[in-house]
C-alpha atoms as a PDB file:
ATOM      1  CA  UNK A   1      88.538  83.198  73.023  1.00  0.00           C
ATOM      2  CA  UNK A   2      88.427  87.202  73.561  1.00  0.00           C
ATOM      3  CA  UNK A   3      90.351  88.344  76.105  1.00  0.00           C
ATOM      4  CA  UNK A   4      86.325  89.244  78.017  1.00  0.00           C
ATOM      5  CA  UNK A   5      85.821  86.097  77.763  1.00  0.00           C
ATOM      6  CA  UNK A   6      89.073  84.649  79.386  1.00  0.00           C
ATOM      7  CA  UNK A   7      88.946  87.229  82.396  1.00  0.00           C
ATOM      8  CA  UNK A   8      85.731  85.720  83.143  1.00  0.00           C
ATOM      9  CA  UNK A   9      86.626  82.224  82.834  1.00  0.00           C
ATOM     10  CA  UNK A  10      89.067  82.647  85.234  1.00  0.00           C
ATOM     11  CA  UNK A  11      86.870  85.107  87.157  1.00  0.00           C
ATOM     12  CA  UNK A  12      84.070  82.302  87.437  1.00  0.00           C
ATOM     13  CA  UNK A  13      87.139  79.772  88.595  1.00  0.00           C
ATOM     14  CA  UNK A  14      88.168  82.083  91.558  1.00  0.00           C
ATOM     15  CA  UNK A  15      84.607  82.855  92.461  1.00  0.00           C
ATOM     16  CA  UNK A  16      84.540  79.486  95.107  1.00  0.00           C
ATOM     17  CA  UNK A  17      87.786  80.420  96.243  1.00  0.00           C
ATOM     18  CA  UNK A  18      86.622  83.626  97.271  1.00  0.00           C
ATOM     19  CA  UNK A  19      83.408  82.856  98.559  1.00  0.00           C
ATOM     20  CA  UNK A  20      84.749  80.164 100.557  1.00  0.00           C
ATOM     21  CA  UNK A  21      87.603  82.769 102.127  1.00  0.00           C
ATOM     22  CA  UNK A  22      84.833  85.221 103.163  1.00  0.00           C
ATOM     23  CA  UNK A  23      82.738  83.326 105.000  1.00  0.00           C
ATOM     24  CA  UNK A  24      85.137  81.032 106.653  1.00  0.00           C
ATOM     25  CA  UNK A  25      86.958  84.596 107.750  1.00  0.00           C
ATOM     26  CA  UNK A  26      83.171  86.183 108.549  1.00  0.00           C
ATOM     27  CA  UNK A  27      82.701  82.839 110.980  1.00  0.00           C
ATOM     28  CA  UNK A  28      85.546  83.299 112.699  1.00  0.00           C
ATOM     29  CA  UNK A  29      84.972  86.620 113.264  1.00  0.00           C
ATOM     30  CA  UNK A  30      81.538  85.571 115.174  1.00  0.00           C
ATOM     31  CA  UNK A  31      82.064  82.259 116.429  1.00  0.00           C
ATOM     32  CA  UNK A  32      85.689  82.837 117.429  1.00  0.00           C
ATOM     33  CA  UNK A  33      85.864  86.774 118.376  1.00  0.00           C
ATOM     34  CA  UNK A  34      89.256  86.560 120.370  1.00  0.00           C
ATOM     35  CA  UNK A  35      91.166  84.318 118.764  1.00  0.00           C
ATOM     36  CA  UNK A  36      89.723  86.333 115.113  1.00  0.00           C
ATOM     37  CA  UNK A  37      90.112  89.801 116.314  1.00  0.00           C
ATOM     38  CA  UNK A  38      94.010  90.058 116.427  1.00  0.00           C
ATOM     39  CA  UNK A  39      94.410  88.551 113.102  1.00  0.00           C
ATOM     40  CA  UNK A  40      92.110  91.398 110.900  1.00  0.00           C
ATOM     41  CA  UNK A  41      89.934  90.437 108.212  1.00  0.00           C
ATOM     42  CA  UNK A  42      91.932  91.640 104.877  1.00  0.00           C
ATOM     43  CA  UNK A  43      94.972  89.078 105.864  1.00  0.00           C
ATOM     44  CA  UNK A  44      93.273  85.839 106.411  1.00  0.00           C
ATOM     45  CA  UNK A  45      91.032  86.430 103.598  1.00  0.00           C
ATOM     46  CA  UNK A  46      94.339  86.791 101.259  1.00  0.00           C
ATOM     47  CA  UNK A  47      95.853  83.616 102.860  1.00  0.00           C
ATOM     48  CA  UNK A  48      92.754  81.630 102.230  1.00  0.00           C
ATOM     49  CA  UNK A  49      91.928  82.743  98.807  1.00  0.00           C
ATOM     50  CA  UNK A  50      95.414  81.989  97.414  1.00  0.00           C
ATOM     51  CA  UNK A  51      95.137  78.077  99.317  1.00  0.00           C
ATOM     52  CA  UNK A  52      91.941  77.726  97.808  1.00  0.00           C
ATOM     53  CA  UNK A  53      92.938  78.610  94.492  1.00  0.00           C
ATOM     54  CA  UNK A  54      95.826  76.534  94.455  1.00  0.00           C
ATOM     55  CA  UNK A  55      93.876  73.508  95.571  1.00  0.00           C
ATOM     56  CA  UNK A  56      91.064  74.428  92.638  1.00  0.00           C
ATOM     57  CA  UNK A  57      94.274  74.680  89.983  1.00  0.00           C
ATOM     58  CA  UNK A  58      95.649  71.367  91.334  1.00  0.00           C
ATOM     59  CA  UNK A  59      91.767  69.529  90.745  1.00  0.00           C
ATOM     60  CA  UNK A  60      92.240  70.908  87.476  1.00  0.00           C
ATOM     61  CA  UNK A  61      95.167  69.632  87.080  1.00  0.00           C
ATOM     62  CA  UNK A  62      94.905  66.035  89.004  1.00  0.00           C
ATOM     63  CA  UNK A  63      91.286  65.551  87.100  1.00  0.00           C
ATOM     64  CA  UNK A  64      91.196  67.114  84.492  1.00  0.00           C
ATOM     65  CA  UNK A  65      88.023  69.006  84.992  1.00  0.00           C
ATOM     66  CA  UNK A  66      87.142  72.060  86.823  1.00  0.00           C
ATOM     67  CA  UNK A  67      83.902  71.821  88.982  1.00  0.00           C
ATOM     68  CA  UNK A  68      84.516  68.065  90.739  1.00  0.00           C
ATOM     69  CA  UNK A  69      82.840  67.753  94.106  1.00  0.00           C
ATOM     70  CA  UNK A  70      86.265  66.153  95.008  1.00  0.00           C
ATOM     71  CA  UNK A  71      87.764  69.048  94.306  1.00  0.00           C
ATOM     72  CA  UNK A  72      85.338  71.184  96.209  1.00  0.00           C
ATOM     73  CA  UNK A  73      85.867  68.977  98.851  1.00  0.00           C
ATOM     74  CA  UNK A  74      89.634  69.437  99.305  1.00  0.00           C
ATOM     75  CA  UNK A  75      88.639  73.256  99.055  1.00  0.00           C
ATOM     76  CA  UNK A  76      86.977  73.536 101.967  1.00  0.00           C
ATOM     77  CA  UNK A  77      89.353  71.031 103.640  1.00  0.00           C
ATOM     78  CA  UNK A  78      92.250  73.250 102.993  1.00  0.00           C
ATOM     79  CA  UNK A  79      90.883  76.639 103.569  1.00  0.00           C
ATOM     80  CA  UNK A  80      89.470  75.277 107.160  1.00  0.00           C
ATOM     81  CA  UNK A  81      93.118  73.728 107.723  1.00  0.00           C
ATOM     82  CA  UNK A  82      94.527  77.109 106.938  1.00  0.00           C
ATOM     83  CA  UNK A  83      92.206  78.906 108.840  1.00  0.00           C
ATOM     84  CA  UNK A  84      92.869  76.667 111.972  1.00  0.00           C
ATOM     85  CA  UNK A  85      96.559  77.045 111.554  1.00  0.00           C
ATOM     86  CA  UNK A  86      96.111  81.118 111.086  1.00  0.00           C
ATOM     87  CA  UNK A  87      94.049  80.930 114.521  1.00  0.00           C
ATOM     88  CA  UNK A  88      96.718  78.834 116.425  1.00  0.00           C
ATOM     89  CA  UNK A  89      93.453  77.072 117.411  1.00  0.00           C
ATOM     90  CA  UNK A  90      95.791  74.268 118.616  1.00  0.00           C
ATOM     91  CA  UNK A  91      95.898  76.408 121.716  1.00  0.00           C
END
């Protein structure tokens, strides 16, 4: 595999993790103003994107295939779990 081709690969395998980071962050931002303004939008994003890729590396690992809806699952799971603990939405 060219070294193209691996950037992508992993570029493509980040992409979810990313997206899901944005808009989770973008949501807060206008369902949540208060609680979303003190916190920025560069920070939370970062936080997120590194959970979510973690939880995509271990459903690669655990299945054994990227792209499982069990795995996409748990992504959402644990971004919205770190988002909520970011938030101190407990409150």
């Amino acid at each position: 595999m060219s070294p193209l081709a691996a950037i992508n690969h992993l570029l493509n395998f980040a992409a979810p993790a990313l997206a899901v980071a944005v808009l989770l962050v973008s949501f807060a931002h206008v369902f949540m103003r208060k609680m979303a303004k003190t916190h920025g939008w560069l920070a939370p994003i970062a936080i997120n994107f590194i959970v979510g890729c973690a939880v995509l590396a271990a459903g690669l690992v655990l299945l054994g295939r990227d792209g499982r809806m069990l795995t996409y699952a748990a992504l959402v799971l644990a971004c919205a779990t770190s988002q909520w603990l970011l938030l101190r939405a407990w409150r």
